[in-house]
N, C-alpha and C. Protein backbone atom coordinates (compact mmCIF):
# COMPACT_ATOMS: atom_id res chain seq x y z
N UNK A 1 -30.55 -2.80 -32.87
CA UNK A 1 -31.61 -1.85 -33.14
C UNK A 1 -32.37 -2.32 -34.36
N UNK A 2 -33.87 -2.21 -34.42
CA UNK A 2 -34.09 -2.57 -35.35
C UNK A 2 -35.48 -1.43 -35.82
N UNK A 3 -34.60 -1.40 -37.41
CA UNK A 3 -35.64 -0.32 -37.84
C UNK A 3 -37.64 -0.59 -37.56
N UNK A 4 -38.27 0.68 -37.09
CA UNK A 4 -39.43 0.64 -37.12
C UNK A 4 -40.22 0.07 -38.70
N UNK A 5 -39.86 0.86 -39.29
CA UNK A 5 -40.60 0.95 -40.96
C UNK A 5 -40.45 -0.74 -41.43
N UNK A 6 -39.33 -1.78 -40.91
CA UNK A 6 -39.32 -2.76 -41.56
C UNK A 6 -39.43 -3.92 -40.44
N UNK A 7 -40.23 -3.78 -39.68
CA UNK A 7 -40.91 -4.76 -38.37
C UNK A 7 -41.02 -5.61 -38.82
N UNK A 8 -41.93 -5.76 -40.23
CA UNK A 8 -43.00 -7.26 -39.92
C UNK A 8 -41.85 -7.82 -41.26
N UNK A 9 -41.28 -6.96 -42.06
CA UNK A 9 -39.98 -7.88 -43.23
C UNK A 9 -39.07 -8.41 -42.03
N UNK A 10 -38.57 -8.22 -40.59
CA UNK A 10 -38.35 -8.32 -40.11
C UNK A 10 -38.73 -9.51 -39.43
N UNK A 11 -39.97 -9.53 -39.03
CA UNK A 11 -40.73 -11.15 -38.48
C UNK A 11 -40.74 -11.91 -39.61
N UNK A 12 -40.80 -11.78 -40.19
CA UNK A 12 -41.54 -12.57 -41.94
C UNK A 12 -40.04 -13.17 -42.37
N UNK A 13 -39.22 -12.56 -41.58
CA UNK A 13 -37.08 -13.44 -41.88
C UNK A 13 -36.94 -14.68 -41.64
N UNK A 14 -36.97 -15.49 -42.32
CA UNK A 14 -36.98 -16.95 -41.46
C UNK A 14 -35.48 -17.74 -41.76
N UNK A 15 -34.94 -17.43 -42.85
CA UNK A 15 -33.24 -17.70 -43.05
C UNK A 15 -32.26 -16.63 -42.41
N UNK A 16 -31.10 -17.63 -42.36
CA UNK A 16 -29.98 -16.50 -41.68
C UNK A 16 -29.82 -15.51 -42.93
N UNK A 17 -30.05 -16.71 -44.62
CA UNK A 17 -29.60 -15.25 -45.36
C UNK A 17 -30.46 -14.12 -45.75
N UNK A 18 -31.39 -14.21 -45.13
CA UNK A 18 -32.23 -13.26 -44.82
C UNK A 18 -31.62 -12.00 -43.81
N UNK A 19 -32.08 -12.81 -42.61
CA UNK A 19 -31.13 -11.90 -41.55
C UNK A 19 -30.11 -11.10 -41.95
N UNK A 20 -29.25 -12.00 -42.73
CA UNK A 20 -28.13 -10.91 -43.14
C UNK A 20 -28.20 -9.81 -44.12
N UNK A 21 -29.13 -10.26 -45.09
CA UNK A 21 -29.30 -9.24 -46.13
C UNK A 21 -30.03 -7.90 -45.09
N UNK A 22 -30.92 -8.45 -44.04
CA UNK A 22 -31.37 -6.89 -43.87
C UNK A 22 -30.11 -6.49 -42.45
N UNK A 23 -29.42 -7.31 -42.16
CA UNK A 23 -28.43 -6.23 -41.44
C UNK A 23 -27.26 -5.45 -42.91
N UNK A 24 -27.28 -6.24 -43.66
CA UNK A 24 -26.67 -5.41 -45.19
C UNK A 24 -27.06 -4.01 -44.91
N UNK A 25 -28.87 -4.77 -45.55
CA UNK A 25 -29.27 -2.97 -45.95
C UNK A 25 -29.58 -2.43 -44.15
N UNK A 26 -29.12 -2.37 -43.27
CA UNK A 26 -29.55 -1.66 -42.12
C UNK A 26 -30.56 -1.40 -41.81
N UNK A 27 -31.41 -2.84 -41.89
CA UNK A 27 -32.78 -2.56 -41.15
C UNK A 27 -32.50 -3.52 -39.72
N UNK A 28 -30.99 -3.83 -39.45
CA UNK A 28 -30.86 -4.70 -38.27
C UNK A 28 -29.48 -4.02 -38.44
N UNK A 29 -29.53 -3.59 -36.84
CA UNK A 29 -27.98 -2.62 -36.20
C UNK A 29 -27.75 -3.15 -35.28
N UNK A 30 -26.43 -3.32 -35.36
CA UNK A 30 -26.07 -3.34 -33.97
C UNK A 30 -25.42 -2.49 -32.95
N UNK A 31 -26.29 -2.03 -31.58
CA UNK A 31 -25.64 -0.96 -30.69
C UNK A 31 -24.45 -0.82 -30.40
N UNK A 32 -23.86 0.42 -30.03
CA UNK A 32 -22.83 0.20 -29.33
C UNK A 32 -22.95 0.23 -28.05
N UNK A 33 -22.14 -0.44 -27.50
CA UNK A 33 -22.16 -1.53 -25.53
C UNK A 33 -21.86 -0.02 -24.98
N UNK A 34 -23.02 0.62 -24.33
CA UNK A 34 -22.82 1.32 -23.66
C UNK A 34 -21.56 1.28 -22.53
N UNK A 35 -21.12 2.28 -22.09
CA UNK A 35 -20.11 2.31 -21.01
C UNK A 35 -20.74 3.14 -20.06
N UNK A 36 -19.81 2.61 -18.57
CA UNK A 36 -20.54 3.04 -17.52
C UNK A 36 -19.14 4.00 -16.83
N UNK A 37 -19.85 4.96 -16.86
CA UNK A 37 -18.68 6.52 -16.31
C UNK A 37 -18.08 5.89 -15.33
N UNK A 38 -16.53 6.63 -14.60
CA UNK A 38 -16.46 6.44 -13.65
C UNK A 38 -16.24 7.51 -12.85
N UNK A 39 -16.91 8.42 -13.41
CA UNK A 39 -16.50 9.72 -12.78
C UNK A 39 -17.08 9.79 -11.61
N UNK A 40 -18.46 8.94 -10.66
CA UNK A 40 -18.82 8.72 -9.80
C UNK A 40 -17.75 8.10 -8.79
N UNK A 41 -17.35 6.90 -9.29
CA UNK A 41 -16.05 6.05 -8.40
C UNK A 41 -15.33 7.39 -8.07
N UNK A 42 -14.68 7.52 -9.03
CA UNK A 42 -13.37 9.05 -8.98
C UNK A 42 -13.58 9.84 -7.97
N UNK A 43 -14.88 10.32 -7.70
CA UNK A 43 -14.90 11.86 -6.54
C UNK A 43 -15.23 10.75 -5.51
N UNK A 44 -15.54 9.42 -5.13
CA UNK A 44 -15.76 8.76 -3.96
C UNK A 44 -14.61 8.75 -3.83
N UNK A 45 -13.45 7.80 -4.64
CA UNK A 45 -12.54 7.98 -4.14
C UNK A 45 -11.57 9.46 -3.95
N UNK A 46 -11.89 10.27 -4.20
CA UNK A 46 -10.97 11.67 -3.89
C UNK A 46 -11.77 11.74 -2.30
N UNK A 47 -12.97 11.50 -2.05
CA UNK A 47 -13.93 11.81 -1.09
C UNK A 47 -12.96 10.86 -0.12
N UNK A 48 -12.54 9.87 0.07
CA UNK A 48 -12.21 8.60 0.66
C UNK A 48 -10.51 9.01 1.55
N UNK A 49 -10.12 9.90 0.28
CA UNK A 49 -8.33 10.01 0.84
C UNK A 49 -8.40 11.56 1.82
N UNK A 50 -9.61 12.51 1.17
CA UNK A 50 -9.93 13.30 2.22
C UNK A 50 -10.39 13.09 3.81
N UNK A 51 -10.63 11.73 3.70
CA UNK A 51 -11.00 10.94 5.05
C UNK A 51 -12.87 11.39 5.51
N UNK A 52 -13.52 11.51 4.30
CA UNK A 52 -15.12 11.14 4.32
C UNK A 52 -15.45 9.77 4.11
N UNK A 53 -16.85 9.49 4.41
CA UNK A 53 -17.21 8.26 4.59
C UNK A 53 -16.67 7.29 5.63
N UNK A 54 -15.46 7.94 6.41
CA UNK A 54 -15.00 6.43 7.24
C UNK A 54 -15.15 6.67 8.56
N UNK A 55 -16.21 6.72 8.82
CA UNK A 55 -17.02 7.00 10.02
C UNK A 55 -17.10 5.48 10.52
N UNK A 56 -18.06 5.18 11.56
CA UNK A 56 -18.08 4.17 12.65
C UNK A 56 -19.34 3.30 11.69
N UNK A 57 -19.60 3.90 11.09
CA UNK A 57 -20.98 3.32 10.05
C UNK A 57 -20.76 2.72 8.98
N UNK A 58 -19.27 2.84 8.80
CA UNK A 58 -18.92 2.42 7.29
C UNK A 58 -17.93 1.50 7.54
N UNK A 59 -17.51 1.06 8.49
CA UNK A 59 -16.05 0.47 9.26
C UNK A 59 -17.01 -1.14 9.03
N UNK A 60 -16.41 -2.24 8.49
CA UNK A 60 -16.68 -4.00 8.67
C UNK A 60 -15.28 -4.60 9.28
N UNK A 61 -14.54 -4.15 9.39
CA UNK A 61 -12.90 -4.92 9.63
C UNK A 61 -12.88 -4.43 10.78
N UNK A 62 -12.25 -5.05 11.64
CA UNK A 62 -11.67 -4.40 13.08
C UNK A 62 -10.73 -3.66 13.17
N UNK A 63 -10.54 -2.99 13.82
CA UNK A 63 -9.38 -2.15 13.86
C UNK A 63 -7.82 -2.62 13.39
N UNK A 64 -7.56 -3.42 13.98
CA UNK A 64 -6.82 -4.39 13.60
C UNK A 64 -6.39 -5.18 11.99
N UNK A 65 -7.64 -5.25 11.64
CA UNK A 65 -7.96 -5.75 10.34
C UNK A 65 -8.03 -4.87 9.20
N UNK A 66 -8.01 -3.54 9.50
CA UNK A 66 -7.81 -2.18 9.04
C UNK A 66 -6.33 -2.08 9.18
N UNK A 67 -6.04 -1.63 10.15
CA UNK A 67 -4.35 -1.28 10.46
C UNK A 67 -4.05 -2.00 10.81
N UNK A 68 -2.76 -3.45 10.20
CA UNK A 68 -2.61 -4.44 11.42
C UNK A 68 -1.71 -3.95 11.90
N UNK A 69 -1.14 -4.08 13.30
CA UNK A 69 -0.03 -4.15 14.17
C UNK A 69 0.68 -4.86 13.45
N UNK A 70 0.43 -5.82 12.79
CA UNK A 70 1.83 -6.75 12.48
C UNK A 70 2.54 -5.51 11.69
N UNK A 71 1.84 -5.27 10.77
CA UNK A 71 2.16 -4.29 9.83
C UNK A 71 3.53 -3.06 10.49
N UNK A 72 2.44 -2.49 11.22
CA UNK A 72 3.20 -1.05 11.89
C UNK A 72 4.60 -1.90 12.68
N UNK A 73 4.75 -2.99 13.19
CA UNK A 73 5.87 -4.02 13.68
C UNK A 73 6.87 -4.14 12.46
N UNK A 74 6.43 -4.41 11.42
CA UNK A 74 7.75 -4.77 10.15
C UNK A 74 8.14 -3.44 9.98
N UNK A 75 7.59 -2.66 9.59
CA UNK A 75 7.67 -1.23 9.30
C UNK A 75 9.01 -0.62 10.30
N UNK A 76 8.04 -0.96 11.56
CA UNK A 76 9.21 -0.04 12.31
C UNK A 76 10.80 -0.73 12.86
N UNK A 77 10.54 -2.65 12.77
CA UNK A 77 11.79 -3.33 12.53
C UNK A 77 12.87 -2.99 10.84
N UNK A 78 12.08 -2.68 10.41
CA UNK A 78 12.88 -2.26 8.76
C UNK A 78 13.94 -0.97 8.98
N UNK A 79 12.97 -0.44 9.64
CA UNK A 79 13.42 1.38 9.60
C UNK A 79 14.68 0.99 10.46
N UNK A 80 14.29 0.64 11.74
CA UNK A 80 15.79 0.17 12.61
C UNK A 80 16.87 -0.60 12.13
N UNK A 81 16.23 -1.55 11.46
CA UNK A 81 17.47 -2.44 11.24
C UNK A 81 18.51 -1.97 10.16
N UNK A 82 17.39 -1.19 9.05
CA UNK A 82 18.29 -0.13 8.07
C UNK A 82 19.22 0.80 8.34
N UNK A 83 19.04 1.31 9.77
CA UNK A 83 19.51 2.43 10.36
C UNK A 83 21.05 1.73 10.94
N UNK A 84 20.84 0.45 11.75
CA UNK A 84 21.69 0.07 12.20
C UNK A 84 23.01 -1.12 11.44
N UNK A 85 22.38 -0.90 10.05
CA UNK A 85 23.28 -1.69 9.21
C UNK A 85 23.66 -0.65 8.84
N UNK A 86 23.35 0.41 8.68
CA UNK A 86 23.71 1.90 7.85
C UNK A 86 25.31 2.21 9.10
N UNK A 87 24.97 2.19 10.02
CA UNK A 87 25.84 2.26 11.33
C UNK A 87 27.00 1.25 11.19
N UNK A 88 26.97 0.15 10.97
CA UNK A 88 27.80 -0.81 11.12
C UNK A 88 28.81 -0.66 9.91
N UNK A 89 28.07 -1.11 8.79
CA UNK A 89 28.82 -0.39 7.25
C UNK A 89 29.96 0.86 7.41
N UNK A 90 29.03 2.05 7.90
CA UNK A 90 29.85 3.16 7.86
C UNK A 90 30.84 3.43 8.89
N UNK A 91 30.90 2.40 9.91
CA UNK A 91 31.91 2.13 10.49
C UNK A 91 31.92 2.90 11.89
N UNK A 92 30.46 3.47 11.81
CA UNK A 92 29.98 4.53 13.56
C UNK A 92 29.89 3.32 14.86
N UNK A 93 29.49 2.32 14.43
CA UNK A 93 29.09 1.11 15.16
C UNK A 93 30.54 -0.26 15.20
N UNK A 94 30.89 -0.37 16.34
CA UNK A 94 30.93 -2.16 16.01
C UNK A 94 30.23 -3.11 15.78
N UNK A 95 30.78 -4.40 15.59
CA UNK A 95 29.61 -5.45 15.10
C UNK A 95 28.84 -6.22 16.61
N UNK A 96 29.87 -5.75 17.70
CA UNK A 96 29.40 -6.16 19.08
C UNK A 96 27.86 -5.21 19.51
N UNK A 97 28.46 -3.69 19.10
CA UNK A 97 27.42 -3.11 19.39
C UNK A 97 26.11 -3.18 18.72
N UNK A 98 26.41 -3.36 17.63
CA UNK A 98 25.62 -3.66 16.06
C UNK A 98 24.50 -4.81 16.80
N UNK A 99 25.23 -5.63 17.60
CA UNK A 99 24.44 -7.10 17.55
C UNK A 99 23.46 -6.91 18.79
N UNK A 100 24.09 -6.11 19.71
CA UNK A 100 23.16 -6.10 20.65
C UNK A 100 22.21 -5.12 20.95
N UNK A 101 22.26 -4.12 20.06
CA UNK A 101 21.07 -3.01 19.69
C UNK A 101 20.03 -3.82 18.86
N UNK A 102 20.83 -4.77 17.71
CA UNK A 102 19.72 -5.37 17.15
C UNK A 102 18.74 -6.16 17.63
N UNK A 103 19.64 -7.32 18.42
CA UNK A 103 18.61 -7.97 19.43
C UNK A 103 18.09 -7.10 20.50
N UNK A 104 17.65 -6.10 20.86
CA UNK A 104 17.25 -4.79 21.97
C UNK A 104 16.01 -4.32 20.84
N UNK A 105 16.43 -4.14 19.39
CA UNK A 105 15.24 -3.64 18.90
C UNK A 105 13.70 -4.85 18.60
N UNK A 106 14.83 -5.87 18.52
CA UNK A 106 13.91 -7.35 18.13
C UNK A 106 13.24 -7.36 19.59
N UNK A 107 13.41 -7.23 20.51
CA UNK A 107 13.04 -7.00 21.42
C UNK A 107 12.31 -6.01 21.98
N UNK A 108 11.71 -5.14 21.29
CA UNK A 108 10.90 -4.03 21.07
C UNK A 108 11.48 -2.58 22.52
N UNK A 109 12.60 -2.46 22.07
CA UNK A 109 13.39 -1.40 23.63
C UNK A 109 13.00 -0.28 22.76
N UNK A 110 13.15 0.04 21.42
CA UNK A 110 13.04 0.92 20.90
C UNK A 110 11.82 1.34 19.89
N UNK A 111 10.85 2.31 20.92
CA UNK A 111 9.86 2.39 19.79
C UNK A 111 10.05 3.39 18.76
N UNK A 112 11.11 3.79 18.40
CA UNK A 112 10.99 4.51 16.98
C UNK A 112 12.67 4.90 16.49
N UNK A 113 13.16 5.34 15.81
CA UNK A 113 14.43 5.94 15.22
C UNK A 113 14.81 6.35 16.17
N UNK A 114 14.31 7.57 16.43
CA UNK A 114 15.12 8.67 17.79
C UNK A 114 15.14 8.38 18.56
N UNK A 115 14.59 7.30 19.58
CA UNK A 115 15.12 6.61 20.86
C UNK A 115 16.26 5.64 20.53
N UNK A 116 16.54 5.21 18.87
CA UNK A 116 17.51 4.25 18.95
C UNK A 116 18.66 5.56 18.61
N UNK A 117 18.86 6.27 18.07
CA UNK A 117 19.72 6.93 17.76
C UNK A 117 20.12 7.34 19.30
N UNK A 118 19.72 8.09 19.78
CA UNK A 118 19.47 8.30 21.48
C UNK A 118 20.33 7.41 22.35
N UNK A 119 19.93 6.07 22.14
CA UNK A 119 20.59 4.99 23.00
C UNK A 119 22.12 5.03 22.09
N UNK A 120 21.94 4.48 20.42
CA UNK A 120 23.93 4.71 20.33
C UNK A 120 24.32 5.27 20.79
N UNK A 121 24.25 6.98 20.93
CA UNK A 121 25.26 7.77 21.32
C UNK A 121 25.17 8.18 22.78
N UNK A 122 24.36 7.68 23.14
CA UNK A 122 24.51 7.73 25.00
C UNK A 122 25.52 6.43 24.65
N UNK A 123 25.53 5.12 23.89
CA UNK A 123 26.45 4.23 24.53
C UNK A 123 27.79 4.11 23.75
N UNK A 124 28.13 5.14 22.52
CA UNK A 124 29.24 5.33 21.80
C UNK A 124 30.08 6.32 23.25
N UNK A 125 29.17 6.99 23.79
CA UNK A 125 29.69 8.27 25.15
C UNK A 125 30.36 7.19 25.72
N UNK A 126 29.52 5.97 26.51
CA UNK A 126 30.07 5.54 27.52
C UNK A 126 31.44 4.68 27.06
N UNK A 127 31.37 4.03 25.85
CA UNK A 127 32.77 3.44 25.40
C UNK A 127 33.85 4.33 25.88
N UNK A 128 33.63 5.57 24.93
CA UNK A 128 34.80 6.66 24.78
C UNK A 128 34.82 6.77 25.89
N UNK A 129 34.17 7.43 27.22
CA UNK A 129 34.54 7.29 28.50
C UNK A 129 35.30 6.26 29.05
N UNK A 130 34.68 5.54 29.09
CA UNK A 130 35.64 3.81 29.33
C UNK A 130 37.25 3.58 28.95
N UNK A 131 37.53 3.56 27.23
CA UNK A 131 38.89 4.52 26.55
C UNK A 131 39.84 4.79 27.14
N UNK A 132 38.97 6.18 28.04
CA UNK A 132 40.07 7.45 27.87
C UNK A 132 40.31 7.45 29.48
N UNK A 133 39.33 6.85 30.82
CA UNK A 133 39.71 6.24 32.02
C UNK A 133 40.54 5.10 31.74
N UNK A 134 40.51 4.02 30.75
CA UNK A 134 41.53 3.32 30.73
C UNK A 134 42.77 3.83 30.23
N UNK A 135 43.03 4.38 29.57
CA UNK A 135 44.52 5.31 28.64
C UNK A 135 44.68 5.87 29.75
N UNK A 136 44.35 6.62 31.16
CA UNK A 136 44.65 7.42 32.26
C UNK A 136 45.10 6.99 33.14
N UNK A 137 44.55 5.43 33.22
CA UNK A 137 45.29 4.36 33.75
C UNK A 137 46.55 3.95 33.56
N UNK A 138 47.06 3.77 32.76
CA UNK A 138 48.04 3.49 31.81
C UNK A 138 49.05 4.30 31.68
């Protein structure tokens, strides 16, 4: 900023120790670096998680490229495989059964938790059936 009243002492400065004497006496300021709000960003983004703006007009990525499948694929191999080491550990599962639910989920048989939970205990049933016709045997 530079004072009005001392313009032309101002042009008429031809040394730095000039310059400096009149930023001394404050006829040469320096601004402070404005800042830029972000309180605009802020309500776009509150606007954004409310699910405005993401209309068919605002979309550049493909669907795909937005949500990948690979994605929703690890996700839902994690959840299973957690479930079925959780099983094996706690000793609900063998490691026979363990192995071949796992390769069944790698294999996409199960699209979510509750169809795999579903399938153990329809096939923990059929063991124990199996068991207790063999012990009847016997």
């Amino acid at each position: 900023w530079l004072a009005p009243e001392s313009v032309n002492d101002i042009k008429n400065a031809l040394t730095r120790q000039a310059i400096r004497k009149m930023i001394s006496d404050e006829h040469i300021v320096k601004r402070a670096v404005t800042q830029r709000s972000r309180w605009r960003w802020r309500r776009k983004q509150d606007q954004l998680k409310a699910g405005r703006h993401k209309g068919l007009g605002h979309r550049k990525g493909s669907k795909n490229a937005r949500n990948p499948k690979k994605s929703a694929w690890m996700f839902r191999q994690r959840v299973l495989r957690r479930l079925l080491a959780k099983y094996r550990d706690g000793g609900k599962i063998d490691n026979h059964l363990y192995r071949e639910l796992y390769l069944k989920s790698k294999g996409n048989v199960y699209k979510n938790k509750r169809t795999l939970l579903e399938n153990i205990f329809k096939q923990k049933a059929e063991i124990d059936r199996e068991r207790q016709l063999e012990e009847q045997r016997q």
